[in-house]
PDB file of N, CA and C in Angstrom:
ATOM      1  N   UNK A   1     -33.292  45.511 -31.063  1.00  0.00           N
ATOM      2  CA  UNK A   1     -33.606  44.760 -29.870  1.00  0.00           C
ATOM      3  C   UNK A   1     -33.305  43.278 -30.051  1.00  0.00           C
ATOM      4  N   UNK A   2     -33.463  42.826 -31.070  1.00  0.00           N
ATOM      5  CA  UNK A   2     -33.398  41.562 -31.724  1.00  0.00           C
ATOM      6  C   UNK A   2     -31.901  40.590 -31.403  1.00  0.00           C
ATOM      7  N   UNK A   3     -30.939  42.249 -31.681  1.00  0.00           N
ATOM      8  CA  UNK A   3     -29.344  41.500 -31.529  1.00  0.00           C
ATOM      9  C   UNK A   3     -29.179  41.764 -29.682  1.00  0.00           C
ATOM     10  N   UNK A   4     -29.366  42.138 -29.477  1.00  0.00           N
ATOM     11  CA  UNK A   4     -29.463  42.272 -27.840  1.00  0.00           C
ATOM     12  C   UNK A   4     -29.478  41.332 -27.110  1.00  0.00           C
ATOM     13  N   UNK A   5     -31.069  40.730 -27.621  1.00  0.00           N
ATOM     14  CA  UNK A   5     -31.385  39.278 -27.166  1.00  0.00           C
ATOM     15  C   UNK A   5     -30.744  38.306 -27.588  1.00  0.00           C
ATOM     16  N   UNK A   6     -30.296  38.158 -28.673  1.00  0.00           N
ATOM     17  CA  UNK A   6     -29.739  37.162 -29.157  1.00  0.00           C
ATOM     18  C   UNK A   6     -27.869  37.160 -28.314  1.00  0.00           C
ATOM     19  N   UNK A   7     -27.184  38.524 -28.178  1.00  0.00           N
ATOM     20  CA  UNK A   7     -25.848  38.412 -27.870  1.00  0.00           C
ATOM     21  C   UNK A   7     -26.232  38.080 -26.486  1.00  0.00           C
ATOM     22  N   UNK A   8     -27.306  38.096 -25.815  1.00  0.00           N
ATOM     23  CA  UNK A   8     -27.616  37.831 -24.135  1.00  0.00           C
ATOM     24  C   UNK A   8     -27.814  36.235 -24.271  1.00  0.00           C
ATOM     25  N   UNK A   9     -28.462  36.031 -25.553  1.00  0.00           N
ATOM     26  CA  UNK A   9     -28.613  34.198 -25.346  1.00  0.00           C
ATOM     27  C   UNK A   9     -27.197  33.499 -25.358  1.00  0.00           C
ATOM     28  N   UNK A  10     -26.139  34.100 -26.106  1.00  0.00           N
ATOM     29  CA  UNK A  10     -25.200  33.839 -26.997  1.00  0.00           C
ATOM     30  C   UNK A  10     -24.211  33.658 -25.499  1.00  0.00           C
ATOM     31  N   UNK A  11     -24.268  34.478 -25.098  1.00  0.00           N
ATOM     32  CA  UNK A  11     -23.787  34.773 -23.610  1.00  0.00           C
ATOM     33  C   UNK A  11     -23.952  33.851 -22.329  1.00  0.00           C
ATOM     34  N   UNK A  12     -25.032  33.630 -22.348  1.00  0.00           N
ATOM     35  CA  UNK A  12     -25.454  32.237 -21.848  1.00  0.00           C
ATOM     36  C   UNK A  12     -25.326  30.811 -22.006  1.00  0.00           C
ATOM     37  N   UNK A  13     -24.984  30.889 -23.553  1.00  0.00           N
ATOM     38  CA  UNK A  13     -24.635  29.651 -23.760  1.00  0.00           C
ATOM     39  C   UNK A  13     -23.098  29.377 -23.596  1.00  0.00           C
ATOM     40  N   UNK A  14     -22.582  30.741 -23.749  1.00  0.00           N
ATOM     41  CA  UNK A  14     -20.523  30.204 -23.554  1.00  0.00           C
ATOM     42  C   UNK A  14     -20.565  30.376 -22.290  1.00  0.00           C
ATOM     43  N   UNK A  15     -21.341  30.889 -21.360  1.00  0.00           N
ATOM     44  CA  UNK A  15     -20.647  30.609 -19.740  1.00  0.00           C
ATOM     45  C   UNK A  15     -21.545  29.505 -19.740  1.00  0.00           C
ATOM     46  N   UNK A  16     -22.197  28.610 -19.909  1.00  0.00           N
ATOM     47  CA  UNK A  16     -22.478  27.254 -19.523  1.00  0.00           C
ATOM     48  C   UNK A  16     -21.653  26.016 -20.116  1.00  0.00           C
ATOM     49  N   UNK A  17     -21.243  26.682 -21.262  1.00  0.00           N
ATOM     50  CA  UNK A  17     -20.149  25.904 -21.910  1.00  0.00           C
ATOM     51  C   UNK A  17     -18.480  25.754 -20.897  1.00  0.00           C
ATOM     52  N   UNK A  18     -18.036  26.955 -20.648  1.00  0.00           N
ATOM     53  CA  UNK A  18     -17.094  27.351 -20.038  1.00  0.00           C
ATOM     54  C   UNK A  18     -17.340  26.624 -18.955  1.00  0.00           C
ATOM     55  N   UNK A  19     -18.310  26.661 -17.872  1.00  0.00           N
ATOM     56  CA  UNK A  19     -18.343  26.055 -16.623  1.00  0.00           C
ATOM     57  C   UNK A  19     -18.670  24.437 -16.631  1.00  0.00           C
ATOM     58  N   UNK A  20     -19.209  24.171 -17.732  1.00  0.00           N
ATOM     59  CA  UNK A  20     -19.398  22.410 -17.960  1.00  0.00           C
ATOM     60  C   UNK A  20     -17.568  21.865 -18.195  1.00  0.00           C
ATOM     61  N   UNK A  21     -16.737  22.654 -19.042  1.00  0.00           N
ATOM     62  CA  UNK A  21     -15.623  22.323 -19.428  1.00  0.00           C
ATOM     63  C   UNK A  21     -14.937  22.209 -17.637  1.00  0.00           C
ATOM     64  N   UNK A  22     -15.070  23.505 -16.815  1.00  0.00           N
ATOM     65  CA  UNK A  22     -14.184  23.677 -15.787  1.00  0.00           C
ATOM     66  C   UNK A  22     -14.714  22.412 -14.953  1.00  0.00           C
ATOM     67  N   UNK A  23     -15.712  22.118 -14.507  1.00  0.00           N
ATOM     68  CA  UNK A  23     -16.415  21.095 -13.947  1.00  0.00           C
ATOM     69  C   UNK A  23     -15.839  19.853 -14.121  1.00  0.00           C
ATOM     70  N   UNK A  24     -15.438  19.618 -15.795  1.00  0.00           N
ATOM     71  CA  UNK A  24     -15.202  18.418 -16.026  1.00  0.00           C
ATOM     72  C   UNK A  24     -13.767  18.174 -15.723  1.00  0.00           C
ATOM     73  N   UNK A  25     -12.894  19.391 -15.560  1.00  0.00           N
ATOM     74  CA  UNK A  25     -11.762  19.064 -16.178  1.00  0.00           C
ATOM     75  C   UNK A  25     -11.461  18.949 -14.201  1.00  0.00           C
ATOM     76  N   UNK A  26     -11.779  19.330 -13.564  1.00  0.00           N
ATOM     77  CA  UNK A  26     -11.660  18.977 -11.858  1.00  0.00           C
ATOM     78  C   UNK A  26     -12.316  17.451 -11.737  1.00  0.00           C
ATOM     79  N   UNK A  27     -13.473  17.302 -11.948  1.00  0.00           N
ATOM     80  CA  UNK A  27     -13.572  15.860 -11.886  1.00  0.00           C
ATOM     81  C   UNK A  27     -12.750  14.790 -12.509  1.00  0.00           C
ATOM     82  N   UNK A  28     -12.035  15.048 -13.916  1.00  0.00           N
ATOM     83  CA  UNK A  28     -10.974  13.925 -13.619  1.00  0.00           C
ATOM     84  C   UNK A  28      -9.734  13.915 -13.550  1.00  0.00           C
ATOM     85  N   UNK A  29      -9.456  15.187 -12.668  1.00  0.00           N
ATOM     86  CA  UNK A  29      -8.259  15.063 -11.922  1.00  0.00           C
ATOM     87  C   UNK A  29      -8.929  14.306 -10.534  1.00  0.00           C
ATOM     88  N   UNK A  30      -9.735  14.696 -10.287  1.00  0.00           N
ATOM     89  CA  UNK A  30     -10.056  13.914  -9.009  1.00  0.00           C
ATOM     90  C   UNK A  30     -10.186  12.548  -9.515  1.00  0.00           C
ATOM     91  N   UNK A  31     -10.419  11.689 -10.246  1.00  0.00           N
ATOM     92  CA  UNK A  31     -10.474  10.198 -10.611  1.00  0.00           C
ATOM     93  C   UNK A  31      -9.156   9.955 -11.329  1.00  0.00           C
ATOM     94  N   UNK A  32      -7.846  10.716 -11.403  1.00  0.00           N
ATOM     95  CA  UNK A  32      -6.567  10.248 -11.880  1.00  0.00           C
ATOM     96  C   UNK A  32      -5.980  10.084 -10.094  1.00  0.00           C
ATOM     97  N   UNK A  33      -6.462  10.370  -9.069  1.00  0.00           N
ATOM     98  CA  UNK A  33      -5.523  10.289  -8.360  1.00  0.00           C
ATOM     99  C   UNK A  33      -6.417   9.516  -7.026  1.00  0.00           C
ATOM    100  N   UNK A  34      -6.547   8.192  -7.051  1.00  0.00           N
ATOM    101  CA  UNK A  34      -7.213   7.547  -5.851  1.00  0.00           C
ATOM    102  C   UNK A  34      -6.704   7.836  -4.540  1.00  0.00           C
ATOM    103  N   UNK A  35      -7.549   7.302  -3.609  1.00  0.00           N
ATOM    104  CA  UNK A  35      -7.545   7.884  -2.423  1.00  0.00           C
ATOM    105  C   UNK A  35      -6.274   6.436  -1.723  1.00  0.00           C
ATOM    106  N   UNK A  36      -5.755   6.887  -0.828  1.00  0.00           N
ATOM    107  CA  UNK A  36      -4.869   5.783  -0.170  1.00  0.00           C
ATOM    108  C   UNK A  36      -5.395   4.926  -0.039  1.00  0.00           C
ATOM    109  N   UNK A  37      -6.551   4.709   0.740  1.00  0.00           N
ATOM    110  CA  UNK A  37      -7.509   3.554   0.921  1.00  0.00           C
ATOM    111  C   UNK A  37      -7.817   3.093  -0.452  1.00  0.00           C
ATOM    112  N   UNK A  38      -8.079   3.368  -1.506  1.00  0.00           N
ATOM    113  CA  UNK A  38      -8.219   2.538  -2.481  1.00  0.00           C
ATOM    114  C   UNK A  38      -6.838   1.829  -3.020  1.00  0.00           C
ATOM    115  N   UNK A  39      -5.882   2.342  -3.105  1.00  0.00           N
ATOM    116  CA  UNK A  39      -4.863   2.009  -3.578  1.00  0.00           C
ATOM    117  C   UNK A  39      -4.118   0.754  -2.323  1.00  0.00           C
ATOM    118  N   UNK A  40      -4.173   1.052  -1.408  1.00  0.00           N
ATOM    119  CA  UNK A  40      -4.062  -0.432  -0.565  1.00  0.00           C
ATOM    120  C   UNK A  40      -5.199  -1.196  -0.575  1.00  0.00           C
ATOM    121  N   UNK A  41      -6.123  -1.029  -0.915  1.00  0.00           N
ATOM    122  CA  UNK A  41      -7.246  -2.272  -1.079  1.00  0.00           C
ATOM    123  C   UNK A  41      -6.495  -3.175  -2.829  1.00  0.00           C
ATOM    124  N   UNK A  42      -6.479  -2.038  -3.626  1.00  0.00           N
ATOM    125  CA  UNK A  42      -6.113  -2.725  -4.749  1.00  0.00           C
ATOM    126  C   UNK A  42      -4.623  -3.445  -4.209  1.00  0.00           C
ATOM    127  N   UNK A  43      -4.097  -3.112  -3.645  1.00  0.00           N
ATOM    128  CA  UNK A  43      -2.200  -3.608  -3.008  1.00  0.00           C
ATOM    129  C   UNK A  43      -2.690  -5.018  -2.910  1.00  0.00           C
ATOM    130  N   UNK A  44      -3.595  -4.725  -1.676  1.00  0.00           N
ATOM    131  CA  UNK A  44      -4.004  -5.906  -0.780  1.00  0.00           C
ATOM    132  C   UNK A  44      -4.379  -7.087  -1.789  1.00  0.00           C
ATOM    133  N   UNK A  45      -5.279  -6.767  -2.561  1.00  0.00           N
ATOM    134  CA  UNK A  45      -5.813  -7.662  -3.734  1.00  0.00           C
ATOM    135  C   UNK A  45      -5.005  -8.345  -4.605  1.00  0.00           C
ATOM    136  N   UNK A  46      -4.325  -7.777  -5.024  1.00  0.00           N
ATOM    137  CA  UNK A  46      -3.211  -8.688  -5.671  1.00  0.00           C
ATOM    138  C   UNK A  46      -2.531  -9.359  -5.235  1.00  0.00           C
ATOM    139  N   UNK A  47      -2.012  -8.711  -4.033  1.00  0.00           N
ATOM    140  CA  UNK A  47      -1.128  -9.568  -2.964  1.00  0.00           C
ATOM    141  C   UNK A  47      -1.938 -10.926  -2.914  1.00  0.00           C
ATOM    142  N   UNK A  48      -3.247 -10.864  -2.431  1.00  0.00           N
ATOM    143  CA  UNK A  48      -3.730 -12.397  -2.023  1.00  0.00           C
ATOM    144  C   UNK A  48      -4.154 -12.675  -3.266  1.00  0.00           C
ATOM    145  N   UNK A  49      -3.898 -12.181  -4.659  1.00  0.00           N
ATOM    146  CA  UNK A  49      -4.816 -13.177  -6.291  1.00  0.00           C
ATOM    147  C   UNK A  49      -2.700 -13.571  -6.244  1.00  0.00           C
ATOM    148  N   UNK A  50      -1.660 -13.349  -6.034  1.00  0.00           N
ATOM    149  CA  UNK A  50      -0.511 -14.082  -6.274  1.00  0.00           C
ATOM    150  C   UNK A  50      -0.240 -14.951  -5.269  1.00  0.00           C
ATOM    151  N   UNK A  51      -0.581 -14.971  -4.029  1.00  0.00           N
ATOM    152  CA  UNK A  51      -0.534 -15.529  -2.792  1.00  0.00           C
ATOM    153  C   UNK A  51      -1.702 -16.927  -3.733  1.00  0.00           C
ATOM    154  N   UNK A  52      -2.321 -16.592  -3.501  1.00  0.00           N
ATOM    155  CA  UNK A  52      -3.891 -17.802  -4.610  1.00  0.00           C
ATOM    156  C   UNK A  52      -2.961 -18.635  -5.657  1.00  0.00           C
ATOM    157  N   UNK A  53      -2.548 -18.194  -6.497  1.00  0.00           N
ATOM    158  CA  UNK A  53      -2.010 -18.185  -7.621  1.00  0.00           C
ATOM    159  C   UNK A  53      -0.993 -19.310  -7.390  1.00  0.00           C
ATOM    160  N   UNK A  54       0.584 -19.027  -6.381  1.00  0.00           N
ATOM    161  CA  UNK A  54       1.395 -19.803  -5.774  1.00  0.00           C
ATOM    162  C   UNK A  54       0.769 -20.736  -4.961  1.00  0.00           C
ATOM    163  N   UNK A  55      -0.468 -20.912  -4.788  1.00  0.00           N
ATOM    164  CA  UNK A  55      -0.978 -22.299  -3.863  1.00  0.00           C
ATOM    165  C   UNK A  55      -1.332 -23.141  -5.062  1.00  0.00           C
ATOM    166  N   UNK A  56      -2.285 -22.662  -5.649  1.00  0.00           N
ATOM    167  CA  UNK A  56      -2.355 -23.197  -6.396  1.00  0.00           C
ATOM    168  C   UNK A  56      -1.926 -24.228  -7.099  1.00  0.00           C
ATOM    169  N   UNK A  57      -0.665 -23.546  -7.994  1.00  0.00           N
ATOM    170  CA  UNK A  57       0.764 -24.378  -8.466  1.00  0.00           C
ATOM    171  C   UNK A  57       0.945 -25.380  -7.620  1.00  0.00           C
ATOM    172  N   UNK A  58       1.364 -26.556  -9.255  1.00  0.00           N
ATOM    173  CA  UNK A  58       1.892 -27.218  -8.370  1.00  0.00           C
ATOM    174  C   UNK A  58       3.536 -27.411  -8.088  1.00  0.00           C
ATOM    175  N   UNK A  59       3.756 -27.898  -6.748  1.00  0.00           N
ATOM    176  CA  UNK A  59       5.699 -28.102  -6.734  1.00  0.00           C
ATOM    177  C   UNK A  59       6.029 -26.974  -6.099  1.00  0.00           C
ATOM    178  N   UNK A  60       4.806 -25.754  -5.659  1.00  0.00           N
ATOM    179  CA  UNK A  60       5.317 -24.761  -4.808  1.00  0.00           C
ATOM    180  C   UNK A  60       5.307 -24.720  -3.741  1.00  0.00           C
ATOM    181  N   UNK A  61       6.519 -25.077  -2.316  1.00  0.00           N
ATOM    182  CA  UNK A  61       5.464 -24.753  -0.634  1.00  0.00           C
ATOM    183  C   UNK A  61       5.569 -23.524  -0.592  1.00  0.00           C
ATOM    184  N   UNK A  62       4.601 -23.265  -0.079  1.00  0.00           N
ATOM    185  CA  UNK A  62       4.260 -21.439  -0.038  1.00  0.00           C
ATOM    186  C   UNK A  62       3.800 -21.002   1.501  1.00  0.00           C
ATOM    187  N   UNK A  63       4.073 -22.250   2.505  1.00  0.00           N
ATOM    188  CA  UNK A  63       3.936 -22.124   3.488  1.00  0.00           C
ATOM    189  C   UNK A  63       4.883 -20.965   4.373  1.00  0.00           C
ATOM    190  N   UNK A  64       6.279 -20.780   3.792  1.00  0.00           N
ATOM    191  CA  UNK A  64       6.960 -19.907   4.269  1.00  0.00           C
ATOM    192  C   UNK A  64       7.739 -18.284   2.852  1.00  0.00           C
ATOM    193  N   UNK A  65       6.900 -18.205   2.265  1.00  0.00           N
ATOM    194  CA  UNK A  65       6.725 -17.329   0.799  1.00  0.00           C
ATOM    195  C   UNK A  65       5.652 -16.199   1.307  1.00  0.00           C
ATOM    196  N   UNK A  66       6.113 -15.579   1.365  1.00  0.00           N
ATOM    197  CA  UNK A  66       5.341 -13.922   1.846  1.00  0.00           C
ATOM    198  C   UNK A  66       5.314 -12.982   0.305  1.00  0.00           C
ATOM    199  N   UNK A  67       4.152 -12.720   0.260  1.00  0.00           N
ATOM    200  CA  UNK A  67       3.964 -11.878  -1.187  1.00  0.00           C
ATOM    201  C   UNK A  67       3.368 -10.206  -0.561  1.00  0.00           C
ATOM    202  N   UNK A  68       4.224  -9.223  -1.134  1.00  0.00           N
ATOM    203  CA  UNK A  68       3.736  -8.221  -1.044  1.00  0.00           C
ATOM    204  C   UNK A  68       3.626  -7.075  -2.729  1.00  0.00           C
ATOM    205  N   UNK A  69       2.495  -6.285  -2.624  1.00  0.00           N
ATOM    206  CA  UNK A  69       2.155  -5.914  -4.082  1.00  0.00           C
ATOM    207  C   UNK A  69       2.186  -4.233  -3.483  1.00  0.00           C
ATOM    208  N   UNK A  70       2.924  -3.430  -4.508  1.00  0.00           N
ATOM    209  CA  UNK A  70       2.631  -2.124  -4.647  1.00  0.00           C
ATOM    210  C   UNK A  70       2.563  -1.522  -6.237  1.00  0.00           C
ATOM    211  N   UNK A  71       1.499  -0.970  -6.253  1.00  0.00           N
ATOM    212  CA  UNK A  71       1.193  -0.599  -7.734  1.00  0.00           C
ATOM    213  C   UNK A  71       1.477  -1.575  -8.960  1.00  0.00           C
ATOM    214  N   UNK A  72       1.214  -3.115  -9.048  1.00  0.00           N
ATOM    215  CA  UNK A  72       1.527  -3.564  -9.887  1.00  0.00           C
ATOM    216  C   UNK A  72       2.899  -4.581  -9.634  1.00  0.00           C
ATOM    217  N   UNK A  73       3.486  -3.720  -9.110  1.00  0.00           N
ATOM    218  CA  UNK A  73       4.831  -4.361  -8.387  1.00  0.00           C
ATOM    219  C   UNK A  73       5.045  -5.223  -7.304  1.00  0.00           C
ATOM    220  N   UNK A  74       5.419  -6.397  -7.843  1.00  0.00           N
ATOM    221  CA  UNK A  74       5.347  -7.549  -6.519  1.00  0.00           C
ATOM    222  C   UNK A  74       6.806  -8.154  -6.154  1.00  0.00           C
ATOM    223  N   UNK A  75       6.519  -8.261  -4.719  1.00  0.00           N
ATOM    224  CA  UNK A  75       8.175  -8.694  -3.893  1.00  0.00           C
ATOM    225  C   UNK A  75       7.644 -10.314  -3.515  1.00  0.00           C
ATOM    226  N   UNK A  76       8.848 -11.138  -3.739  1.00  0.00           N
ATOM    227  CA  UNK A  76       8.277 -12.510  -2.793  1.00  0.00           C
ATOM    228  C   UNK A  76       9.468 -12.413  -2.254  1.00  0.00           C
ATOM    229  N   UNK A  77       9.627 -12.753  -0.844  1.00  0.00           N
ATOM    230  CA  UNK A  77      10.261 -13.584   0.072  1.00  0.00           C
ATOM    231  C   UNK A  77       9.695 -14.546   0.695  1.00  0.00           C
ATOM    232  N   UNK A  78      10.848 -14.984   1.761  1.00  0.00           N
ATOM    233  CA  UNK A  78      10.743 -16.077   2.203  1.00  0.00           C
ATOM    234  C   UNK A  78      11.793 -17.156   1.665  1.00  0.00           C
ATOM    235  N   UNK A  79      11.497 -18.266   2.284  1.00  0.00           N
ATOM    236  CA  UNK A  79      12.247 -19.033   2.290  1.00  0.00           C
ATOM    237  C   UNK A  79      11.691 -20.375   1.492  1.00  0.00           C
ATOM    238  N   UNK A  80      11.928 -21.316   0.240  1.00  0.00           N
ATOM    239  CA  UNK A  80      11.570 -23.066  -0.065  1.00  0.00           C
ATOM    240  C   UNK A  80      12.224 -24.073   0.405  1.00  0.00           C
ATOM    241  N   UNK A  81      11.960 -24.812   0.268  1.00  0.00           N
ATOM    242  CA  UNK A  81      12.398 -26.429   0.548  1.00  0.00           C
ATOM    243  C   UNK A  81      13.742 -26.560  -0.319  1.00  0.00           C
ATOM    244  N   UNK A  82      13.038 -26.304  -1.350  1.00  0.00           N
ATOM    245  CA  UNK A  82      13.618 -27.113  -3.076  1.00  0.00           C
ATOM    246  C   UNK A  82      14.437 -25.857  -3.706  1.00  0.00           C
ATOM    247  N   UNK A  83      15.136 -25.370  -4.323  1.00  0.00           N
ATOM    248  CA  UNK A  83      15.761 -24.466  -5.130  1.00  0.00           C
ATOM    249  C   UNK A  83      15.193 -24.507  -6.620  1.00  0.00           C
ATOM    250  N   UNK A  84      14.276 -25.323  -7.295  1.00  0.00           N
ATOM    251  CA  UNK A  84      13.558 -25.304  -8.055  1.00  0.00           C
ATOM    252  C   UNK A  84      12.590 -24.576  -7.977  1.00  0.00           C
ATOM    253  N   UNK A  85      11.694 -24.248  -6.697  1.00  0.00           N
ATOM    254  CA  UNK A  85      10.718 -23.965  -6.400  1.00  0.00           C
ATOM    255  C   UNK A  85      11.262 -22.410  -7.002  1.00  0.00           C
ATOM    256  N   UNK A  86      12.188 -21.621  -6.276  1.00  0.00           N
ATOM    257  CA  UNK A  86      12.486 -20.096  -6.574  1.00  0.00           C
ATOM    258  C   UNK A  86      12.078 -19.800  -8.099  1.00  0.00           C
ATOM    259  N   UNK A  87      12.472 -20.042  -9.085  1.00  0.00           N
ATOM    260  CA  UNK A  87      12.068 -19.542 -10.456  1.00  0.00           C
ATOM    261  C   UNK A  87      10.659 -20.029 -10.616  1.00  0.00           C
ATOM    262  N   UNK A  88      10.387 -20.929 -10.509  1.00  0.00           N
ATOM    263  CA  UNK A  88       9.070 -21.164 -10.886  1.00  0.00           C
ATOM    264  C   UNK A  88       8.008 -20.279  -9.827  1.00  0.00           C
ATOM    265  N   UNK A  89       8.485 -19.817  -8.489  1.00  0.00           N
ATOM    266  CA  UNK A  89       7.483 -18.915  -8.057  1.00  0.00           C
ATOM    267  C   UNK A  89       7.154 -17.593  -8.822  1.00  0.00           C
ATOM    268  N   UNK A  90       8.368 -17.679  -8.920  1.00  0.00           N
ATOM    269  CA  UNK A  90       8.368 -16.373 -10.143  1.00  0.00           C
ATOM    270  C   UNK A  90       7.830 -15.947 -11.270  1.00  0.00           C
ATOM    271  N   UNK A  91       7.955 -17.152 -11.900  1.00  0.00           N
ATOM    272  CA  UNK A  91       6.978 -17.228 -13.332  1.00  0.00           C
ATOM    273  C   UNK A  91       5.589 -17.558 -12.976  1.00  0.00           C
ATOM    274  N   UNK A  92       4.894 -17.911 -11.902  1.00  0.00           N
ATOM    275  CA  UNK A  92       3.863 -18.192 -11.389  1.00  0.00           C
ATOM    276  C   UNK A  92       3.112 -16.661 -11.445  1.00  0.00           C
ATOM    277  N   UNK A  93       3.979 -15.779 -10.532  1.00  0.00           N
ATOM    278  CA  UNK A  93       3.583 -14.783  -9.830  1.00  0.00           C
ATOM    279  C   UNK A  93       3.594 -13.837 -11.063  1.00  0.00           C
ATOM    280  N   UNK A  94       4.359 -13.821 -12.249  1.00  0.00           N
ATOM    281  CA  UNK A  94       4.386 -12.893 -13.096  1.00  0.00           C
ATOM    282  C   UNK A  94       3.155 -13.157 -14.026  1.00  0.00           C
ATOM    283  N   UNK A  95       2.617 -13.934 -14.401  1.00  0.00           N
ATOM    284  CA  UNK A  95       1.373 -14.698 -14.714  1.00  0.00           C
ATOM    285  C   UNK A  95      -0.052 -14.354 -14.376  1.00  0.00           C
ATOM    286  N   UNK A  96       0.080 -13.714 -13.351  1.00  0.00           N
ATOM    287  CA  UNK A  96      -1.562 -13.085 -12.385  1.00  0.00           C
ATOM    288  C   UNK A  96      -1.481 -11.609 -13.166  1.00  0.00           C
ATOM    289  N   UNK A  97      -3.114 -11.691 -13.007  1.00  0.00           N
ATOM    290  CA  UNK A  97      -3.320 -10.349 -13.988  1.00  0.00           C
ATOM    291  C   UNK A  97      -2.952  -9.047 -12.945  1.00  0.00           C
ATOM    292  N   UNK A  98      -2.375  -8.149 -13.373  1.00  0.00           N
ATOM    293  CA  UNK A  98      -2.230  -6.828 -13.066  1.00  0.00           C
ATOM    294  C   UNK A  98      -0.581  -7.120 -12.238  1.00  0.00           C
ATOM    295  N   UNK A  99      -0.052  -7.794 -12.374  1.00  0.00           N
ATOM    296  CA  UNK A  99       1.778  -8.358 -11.818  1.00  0.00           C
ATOM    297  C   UNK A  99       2.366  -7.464 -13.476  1.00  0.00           C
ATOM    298  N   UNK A 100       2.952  -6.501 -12.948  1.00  0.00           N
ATOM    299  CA  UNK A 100       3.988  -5.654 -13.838  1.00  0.00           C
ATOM    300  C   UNK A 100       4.857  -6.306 -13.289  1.00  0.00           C
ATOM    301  N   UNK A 101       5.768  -6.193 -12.869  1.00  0.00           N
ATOM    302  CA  UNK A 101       7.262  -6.856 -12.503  1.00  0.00           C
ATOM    303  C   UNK A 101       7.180  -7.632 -10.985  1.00  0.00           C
ATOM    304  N   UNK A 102       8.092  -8.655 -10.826  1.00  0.00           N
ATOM    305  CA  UNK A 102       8.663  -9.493  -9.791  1.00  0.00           C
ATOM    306  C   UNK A 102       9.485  -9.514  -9.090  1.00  0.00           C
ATOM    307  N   UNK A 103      10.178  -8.949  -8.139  1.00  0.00           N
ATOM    308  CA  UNK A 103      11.337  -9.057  -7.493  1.00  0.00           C
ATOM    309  C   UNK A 103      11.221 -10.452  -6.873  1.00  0.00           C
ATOM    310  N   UNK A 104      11.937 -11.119  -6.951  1.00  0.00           N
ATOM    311  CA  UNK A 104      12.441 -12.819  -6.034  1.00  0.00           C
ATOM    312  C   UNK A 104      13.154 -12.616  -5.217  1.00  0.00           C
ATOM    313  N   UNK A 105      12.766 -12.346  -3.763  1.00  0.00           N
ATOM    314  CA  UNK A 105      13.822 -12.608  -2.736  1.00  0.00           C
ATOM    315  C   UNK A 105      13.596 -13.795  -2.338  1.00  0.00           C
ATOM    316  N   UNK A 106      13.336 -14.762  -3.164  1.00  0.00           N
ATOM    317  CA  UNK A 106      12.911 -16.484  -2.108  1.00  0.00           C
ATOM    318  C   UNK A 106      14.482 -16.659  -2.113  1.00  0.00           C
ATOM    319  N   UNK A 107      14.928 -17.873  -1.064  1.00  0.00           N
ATOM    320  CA  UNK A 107      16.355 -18.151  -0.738  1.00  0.00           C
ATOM    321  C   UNK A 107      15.644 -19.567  -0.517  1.00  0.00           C
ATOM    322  N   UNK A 108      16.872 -20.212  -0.738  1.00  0.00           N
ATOM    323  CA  UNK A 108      16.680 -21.802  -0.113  1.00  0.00           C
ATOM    324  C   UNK A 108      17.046 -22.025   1.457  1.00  0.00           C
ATOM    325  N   UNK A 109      15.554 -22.649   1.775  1.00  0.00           N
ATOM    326  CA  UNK A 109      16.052 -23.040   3.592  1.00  0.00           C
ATOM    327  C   UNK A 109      16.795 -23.864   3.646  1.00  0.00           C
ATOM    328  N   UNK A 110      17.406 -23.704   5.095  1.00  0.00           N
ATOM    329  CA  UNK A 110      18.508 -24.624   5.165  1.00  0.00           C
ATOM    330  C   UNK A 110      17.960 -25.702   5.618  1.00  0.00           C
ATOM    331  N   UNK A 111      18.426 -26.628   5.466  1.00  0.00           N
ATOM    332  CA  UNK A 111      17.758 -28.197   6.252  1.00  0.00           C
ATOM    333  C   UNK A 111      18.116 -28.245   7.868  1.00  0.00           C
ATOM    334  N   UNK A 112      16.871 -29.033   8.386  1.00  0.00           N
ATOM    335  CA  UNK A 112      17.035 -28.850   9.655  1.00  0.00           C
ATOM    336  C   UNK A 112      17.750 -27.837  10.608  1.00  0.00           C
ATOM    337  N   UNK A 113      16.798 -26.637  10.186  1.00  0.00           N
ATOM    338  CA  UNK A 113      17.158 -25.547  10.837  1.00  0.00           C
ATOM    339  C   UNK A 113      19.189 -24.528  10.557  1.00  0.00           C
ATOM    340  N   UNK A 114      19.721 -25.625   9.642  1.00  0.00           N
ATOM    341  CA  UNK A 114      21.121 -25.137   9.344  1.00  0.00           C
ATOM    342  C   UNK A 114      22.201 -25.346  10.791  1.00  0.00           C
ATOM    343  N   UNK A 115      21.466 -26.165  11.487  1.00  0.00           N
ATOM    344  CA  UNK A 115      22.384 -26.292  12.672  1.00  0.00           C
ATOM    345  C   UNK A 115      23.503 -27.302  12.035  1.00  0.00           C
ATOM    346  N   UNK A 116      24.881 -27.549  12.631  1.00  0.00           N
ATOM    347  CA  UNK A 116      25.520 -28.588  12.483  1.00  0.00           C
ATOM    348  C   UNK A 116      26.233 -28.912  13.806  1.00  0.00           C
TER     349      UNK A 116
END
């Protein structure tokens, strides 16, 4: 009677084992893969800590410099004053925490509108 009880305890303890493992292993697949809404809040966030970042600086106008962030990955356009300004936005923007890479689309504006 003795081993009975014991292979019934024994039994109990690997399906609680088994179902703690299955439990766990669904919960962090569910925390490897955020929800859209989190992942554009984090977008959003960086976007305005490099947007921050380029005001900051100095020698940058950032009045016409549009920053957009996806996963780490940041685009600037827009247009500067100065042609100096372009690299140094760059190294600005690569500088903020969580900026994996930079694409630079800044261009130099033309003066007075480029009319002649």
């Amino acid at each position: 009677m003795k081993v009975v009880d014991m292979l019934k305890a024994l039994s109990v303890v690997v399906c609680v084992a088994v179902a703690s493992s299955a439990y766990a292993q669904s919960s962090d697949a569910m925390a490897a893969a955020p929800s859209a809404k989190t992942v554009k809040k984090v977008n959003r966030k960086l976007g305005l800590d490099v947007r921050r970042a380029l005001s900051k600086a100095q020698g940058i106008d950032v009045s016409n410099i549009f920053v957009r962030a996806r996963g780490g990955a940041v685009v600037l356009t827009g247009t500067v004053p100065d042609g100096a300004q372009i690299p140094k936005a760059e190294e600005v923007a690569k500088g903020v925490a969580g900026v994996t890479s930079v694409t630079n689309k800044i261009t130099l504006a033309q003066p007075n509108g480029g009319g002649g």
